[in-house]
C-alpha atoms as a PDB file:
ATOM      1  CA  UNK A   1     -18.865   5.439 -10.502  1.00  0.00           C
ATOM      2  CA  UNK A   2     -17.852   8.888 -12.350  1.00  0.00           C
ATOM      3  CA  UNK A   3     -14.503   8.092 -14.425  1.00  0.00           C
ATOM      4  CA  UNK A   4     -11.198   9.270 -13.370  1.00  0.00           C
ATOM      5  CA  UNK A   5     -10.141  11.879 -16.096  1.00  0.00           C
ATOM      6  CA  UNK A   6      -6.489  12.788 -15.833  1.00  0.00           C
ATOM      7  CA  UNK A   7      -6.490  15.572 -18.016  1.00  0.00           C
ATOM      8  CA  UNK A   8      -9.329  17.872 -18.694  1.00  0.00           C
ATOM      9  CA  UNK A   9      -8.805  19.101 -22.655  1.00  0.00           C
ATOM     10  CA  UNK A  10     -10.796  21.342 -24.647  1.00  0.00           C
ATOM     11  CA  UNK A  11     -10.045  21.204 -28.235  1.00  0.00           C
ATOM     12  CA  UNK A  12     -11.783  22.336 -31.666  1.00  0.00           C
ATOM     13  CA  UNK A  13     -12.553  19.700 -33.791  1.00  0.00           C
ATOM     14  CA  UNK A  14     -14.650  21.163 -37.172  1.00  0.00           C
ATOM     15  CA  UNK A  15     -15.021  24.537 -35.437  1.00  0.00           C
ATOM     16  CA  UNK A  16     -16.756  23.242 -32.398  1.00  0.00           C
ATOM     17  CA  UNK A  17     -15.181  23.261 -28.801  1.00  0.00           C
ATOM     18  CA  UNK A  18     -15.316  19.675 -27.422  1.00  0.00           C
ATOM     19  CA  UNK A  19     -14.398  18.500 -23.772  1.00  0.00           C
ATOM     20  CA  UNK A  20     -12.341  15.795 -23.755  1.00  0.00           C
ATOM     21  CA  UNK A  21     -11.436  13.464 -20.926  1.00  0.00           C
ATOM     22  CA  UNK A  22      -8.333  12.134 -21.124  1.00  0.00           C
ATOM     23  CA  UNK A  23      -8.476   8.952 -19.258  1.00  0.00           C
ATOM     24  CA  UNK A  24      -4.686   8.388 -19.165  1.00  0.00           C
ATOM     25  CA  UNK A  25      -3.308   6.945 -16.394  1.00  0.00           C
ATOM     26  CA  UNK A  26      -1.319   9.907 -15.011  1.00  0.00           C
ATOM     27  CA  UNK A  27      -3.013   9.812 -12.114  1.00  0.00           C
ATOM     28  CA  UNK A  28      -3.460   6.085 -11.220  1.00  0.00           C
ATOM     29  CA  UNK A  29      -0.694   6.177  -8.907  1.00  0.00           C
ATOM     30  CA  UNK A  30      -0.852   8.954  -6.738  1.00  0.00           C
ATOM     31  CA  UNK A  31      -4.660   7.519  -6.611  1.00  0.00           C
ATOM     32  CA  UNK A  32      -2.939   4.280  -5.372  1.00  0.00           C
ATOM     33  CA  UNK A  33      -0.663   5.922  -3.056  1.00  0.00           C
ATOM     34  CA  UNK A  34      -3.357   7.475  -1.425  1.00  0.00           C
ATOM     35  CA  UNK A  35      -5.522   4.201  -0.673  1.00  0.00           C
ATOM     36  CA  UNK A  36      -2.232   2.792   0.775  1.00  0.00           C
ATOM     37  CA  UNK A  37      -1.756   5.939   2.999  1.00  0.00           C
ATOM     38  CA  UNK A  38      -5.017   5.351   4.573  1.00  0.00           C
ATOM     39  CA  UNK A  39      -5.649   1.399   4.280  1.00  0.00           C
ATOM     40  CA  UNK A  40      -1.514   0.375   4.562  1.00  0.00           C
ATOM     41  CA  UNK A  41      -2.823  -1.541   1.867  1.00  0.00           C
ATOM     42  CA  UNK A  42      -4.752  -1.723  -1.515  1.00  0.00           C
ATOM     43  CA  UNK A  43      -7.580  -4.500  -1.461  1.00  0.00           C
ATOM     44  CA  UNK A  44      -8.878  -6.656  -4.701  1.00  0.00           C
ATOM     45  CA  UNK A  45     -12.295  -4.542  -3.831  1.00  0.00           C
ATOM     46  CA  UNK A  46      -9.759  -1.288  -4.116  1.00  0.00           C
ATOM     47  CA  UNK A  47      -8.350  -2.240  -7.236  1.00  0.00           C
ATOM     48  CA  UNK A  48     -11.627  -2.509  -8.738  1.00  0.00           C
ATOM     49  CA  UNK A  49     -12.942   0.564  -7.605  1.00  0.00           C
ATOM     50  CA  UNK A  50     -10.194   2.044  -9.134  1.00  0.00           C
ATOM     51  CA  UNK A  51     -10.163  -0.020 -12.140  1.00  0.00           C
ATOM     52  CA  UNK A  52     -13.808   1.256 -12.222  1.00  0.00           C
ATOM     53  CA  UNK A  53     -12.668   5.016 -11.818  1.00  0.00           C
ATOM     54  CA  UNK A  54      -9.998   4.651 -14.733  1.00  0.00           C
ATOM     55  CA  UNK A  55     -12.302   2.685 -17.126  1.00  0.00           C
ATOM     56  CA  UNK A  56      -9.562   0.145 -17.068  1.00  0.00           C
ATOM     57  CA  UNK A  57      -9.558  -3.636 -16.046  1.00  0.00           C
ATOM     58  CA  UNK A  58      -8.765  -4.947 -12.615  1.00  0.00           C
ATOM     59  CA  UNK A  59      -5.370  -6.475 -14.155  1.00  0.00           C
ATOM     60  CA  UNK A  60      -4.048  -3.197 -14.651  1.00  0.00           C
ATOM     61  CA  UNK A  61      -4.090  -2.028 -12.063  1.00  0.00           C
ATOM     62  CA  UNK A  62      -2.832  -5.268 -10.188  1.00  0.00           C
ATOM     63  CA  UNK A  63      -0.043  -4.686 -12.779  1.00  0.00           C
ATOM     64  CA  UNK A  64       0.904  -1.204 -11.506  1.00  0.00           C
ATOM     65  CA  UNK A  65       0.612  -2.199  -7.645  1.00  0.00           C
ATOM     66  CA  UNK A  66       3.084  -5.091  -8.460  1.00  0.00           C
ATOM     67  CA  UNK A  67       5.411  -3.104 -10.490  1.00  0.00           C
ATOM     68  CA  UNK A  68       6.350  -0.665  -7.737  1.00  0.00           C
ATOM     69  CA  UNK A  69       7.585  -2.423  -4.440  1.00  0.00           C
ATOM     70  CA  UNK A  70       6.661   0.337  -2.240  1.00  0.00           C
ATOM     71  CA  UNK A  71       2.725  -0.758  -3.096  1.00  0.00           C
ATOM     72  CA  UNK A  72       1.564  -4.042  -1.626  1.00  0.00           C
ATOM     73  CA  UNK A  73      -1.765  -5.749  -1.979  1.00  0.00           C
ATOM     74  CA  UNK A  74      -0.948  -7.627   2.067  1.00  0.00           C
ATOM     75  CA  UNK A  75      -1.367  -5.988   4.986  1.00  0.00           C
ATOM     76  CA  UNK A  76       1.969  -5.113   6.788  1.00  0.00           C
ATOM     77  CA  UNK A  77       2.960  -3.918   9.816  1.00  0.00           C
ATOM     78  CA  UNK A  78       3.016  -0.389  11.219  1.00  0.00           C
ATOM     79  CA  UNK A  79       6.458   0.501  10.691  1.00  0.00           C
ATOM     80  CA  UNK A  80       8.436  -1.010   7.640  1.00  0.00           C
ATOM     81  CA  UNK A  81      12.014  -1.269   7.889  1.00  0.00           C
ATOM     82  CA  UNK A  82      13.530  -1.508   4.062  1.00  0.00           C
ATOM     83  CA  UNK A  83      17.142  -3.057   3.747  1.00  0.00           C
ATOM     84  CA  UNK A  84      18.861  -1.464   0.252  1.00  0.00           C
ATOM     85  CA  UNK A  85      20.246  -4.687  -1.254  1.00  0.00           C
ATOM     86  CA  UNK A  86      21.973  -2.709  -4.079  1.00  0.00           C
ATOM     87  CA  UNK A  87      25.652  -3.731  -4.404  1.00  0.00           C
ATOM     88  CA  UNK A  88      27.561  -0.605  -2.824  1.00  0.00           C
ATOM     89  CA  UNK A  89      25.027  -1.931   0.139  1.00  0.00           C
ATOM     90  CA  UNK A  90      25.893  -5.830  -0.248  1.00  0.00           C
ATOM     91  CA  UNK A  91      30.059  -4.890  -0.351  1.00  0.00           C
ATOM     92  CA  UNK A  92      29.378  -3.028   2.674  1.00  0.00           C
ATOM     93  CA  UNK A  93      28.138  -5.417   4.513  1.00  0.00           C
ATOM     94  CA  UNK A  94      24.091  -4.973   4.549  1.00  0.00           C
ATOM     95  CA  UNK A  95      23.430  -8.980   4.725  1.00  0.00           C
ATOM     96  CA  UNK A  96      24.944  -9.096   8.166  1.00  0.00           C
ATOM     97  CA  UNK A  97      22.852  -6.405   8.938  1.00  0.00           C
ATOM     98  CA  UNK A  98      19.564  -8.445   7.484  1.00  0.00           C
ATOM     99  CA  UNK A  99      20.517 -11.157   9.380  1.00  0.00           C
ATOM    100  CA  UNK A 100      20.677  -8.761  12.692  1.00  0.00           C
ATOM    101  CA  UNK A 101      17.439  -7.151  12.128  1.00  0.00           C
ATOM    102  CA  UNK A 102      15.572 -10.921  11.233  1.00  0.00           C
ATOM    103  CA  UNK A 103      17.587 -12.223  14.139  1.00  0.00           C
ATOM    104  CA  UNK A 104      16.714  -9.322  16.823  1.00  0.00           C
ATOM    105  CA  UNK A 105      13.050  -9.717  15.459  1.00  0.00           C
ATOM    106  CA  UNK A 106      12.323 -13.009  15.143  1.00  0.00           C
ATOM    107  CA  UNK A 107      11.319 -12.738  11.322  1.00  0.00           C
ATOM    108  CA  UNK A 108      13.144 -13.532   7.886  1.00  0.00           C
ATOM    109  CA  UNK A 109      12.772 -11.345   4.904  1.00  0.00           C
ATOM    110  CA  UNK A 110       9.418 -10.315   4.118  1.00  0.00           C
ATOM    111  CA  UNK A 111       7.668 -11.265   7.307  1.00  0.00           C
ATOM    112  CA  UNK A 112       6.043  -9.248  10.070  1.00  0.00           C
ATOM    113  CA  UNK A 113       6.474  -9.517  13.697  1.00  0.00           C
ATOM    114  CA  UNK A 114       3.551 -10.973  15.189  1.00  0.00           C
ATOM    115  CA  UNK A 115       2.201  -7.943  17.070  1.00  0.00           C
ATOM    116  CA  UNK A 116       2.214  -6.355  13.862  1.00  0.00           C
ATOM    117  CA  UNK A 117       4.286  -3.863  14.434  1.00  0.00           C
ATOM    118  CA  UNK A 118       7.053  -4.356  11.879  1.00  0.00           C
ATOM    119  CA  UNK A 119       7.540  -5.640   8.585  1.00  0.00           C
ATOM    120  CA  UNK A 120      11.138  -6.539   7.291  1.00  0.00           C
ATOM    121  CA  UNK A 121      11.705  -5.989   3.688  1.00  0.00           C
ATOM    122  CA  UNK A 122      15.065  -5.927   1.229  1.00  0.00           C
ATOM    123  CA  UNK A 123      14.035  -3.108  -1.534  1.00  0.00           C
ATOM    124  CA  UNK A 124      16.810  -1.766  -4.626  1.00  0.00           C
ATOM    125  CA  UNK A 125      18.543   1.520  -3.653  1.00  0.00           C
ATOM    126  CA  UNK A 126      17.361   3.916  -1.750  1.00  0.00           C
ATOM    127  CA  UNK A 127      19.630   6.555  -2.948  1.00  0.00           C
ATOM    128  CA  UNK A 128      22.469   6.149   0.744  1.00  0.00           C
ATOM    129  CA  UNK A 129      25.368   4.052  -0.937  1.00  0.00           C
ATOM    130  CA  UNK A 130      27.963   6.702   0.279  1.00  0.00           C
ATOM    131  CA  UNK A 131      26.361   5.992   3.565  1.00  0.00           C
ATOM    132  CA  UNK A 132      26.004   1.744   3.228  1.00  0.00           C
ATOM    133  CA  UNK A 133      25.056  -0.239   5.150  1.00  0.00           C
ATOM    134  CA  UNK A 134      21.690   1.577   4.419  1.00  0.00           C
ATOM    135  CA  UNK A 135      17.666   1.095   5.181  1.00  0.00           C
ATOM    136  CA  UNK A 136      14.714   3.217   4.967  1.00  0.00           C
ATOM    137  CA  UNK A 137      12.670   2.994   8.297  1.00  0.00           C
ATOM    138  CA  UNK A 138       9.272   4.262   7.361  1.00  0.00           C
ATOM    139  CA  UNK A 139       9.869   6.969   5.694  1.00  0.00           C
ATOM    140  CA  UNK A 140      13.311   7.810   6.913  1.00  0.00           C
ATOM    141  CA  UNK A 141      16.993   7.154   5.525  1.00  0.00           C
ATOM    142  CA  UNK A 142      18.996   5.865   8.043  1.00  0.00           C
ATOM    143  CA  UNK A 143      22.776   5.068   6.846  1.00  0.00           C
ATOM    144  CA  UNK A 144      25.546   3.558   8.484  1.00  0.00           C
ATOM    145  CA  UNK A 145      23.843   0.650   9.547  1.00  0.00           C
ATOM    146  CA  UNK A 146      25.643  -1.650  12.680  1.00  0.00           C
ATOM    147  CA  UNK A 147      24.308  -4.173  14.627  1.00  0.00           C
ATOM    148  CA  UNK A 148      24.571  -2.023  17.572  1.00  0.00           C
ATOM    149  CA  UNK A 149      22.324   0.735  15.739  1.00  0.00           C
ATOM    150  CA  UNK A 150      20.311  -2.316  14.944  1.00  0.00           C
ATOM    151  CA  UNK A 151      19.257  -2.745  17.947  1.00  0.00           C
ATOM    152  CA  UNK A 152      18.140   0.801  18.988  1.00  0.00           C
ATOM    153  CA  UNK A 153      16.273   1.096  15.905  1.00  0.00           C
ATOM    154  CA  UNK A 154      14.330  -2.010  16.851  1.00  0.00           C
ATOM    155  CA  UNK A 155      13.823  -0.373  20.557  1.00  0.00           C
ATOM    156  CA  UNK A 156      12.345   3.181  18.749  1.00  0.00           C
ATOM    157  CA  UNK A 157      10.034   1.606  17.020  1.00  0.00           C
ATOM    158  CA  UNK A 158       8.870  -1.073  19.405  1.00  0.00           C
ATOM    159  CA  UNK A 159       8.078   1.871  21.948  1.00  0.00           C
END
């Protein structure tokens, strides 16, 4: 497998121009993103093609994957509701909404439904406070959260 290089350099070392690959990580997680774009995942064989790519061991790049909760190494389902658990969120009430959405879908924290279809997840801010109660559904902000809204999110996305 031909190595990864994040940067391309030329430099002049004793008068001489001499490629250099700079193997960096700069681009391990856009690399990352992009399995998970196309897998919803990122396999153990992924992370060792990759590892392979960067010239870096497997545990790295495990590292990295675990590091940033929007990367998962389990499949989940097709749409991924994310609760904000970040305080403005919590004072405003987002556990009752949890409980609505594990409640109206059968699934606690962390779980997906068992057609698959959605995963339930609590995640840090998602940048909404001034909007809390707040989630991101996919890859939409939706603020404002009720249980009535709740339940016509859950409709949308079971369609």
């Amino acid at each position: 497998m031909v190595k990864q290089c994040a940067v391309n350099k030329k430099i002049t070392k004793q008068g001489k121009e001499v490629f250099v690959c700079d193997t960096t990580r700069s681009k391990l997680l856009p690399v990352l993103q992009s399995i998970q774009d196309k897998k919803g995942y990122i396999s153990d064989k992924d992370m060792q093609v990759t590892a392979d790519r960067f010239g870096i061991h497997p545990v790295e790049v495990y590292s990295v994957i675990t590091f940033y909760s929007f990367l998962t190494t389990k499949k989940k389902g097709k749409h991924i509701i994310r609760i904000s658990n970040c305080m403005p969120n919590i004072m405003a009430g987002s556990k009752r909404i949890e409980r609505e959405f594990e409640r109206s879908l059968r699934i606690n924290i962390g779980e997906t439904t068992k057609d698959n279809k959605i995963t339930l997840e609590e995640t840090g801010c998602v940048g909404l406070c001034d909007e809390a109660p707040s989630a991101l559904i996919d890859d939409e902000l939706v603020g404002n959260l009720t249980p009535k809204k709740v339940k016509e999110i859950i409709r949308n996305l079971k369609k």
